[in-house]
C-alpha atoms as a PDB file:
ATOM      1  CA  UNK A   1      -2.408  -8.354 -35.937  1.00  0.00           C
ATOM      2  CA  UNK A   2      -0.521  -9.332 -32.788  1.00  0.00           C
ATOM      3  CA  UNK A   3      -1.702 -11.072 -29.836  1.00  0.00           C
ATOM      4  CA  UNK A   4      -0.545  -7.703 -27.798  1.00  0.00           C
ATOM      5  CA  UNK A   5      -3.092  -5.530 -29.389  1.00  0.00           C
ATOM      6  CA  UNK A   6      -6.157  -7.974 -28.794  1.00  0.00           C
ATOM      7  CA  UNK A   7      -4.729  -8.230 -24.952  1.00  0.00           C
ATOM      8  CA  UNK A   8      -4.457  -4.391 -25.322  1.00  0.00           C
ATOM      9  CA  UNK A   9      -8.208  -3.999 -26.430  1.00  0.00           C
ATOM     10  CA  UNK A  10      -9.522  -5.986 -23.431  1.00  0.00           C
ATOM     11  CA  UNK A  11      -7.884  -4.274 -21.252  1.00  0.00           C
ATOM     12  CA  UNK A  12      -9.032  -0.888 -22.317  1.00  0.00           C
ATOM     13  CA  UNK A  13     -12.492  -2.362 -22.469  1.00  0.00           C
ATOM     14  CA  UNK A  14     -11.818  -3.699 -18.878  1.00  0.00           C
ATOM     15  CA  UNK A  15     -10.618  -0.064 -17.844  1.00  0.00           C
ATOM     16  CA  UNK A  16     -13.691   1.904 -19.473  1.00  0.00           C
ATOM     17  CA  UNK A  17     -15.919  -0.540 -17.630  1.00  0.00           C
ATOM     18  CA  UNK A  18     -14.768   0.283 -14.426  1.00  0.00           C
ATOM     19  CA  UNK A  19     -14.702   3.870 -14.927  1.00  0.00           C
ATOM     20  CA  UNK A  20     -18.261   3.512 -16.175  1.00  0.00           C
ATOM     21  CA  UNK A  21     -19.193   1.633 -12.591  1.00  0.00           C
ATOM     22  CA  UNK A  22     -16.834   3.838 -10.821  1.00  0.00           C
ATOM     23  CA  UNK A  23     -14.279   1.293  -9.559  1.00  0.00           C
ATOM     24  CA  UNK A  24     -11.163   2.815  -8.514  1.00  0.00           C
ATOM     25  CA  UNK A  25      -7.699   1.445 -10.048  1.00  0.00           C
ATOM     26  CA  UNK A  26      -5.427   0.146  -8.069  1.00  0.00           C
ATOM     27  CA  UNK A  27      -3.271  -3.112  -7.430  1.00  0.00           C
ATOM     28  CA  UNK A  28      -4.090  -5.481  -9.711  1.00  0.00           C
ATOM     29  CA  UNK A  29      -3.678  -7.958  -6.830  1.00  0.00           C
ATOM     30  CA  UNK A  30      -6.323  -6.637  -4.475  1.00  0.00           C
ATOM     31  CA  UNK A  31      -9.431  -7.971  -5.059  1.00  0.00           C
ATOM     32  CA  UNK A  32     -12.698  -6.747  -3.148  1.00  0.00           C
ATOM     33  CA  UNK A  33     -14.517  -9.950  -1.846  1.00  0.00           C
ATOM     34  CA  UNK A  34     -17.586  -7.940  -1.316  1.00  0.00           C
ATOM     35  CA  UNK A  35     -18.956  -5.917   2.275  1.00  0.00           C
ATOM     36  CA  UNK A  36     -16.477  -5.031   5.518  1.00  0.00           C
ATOM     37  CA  UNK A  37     -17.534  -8.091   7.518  1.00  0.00           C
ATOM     38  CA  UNK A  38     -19.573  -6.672  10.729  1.00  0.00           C
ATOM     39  CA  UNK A  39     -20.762  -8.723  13.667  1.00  0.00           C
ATOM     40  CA  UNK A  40     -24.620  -7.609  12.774  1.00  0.00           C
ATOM     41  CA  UNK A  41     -24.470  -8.519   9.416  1.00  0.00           C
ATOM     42  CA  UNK A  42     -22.825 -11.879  10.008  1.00  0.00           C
ATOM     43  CA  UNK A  43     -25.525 -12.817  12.582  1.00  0.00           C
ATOM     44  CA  UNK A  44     -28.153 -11.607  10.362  1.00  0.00           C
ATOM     45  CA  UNK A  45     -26.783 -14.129   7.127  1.00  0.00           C
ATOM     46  CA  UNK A  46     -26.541 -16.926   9.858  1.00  0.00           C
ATOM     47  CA  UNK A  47     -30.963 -16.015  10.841  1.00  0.00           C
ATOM     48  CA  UNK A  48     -31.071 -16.445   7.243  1.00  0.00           C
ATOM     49  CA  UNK A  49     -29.321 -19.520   6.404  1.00  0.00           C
ATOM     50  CA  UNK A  50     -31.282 -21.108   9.488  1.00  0.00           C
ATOM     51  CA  UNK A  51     -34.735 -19.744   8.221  1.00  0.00           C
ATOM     52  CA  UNK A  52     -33.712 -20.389   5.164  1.00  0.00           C
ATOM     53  CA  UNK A  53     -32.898 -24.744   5.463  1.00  0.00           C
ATOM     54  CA  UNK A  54     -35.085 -24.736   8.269  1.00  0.00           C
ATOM     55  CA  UNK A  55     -32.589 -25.571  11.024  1.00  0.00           C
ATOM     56  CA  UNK A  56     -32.875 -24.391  14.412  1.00  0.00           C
ATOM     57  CA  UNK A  57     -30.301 -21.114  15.148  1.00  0.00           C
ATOM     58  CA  UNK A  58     -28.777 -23.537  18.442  1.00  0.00           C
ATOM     59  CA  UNK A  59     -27.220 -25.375  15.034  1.00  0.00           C
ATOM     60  CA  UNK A  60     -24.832 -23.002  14.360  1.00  0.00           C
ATOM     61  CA  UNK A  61     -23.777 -22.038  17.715  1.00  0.00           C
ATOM     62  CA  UNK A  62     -21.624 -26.008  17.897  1.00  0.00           C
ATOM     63  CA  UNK A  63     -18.448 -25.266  18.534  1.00  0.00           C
ATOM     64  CA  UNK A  64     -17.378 -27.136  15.239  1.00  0.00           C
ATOM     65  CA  UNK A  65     -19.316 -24.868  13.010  1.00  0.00           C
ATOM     66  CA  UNK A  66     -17.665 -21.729  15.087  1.00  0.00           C
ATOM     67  CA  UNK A  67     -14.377 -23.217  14.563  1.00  0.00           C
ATOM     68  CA  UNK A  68     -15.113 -23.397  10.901  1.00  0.00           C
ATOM     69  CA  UNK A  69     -16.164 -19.767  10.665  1.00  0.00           C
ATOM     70  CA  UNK A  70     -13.223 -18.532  12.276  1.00  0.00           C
ATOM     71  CA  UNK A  71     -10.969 -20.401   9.603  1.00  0.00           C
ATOM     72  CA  UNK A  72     -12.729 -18.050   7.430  1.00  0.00           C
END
């Protein structure tokens, strides 16, 4: 057998997996990253991180930690 038909059978398996989870095709190039970024949810992962590692939320408001973020 030919290495085409084994690349072949992944990528059918790779297809009727995302049919199964309802992913639609597209670019190949385009990759999700995960949720639209919103404000709320952004300051609500920042709580948590500070909860979390038990630093105070004043921590994250240095302006060399917001100039990090925004490189992001």
């Amino acid at each position: 057998m030919s290495s085409g038909h084994g690349t072949k059978n992944l990528q059918d398996g790779v297809n009727a997996c995302n049919e199964h989870l309802g992913v639609v095709s597209g670019d190949a190039t385009q990759h999700s990253t995960g949720a639209p970024y919103s404000p709320a949810d952004h300051c609500t992962m920042i709580a948590m991180h500070c909860a979390k590692n038990h630093c105070p939320f004043n921590s994250v408001l240095d302006e060399d930690y917001q100039a990090e973020v925004e490189m992001l």
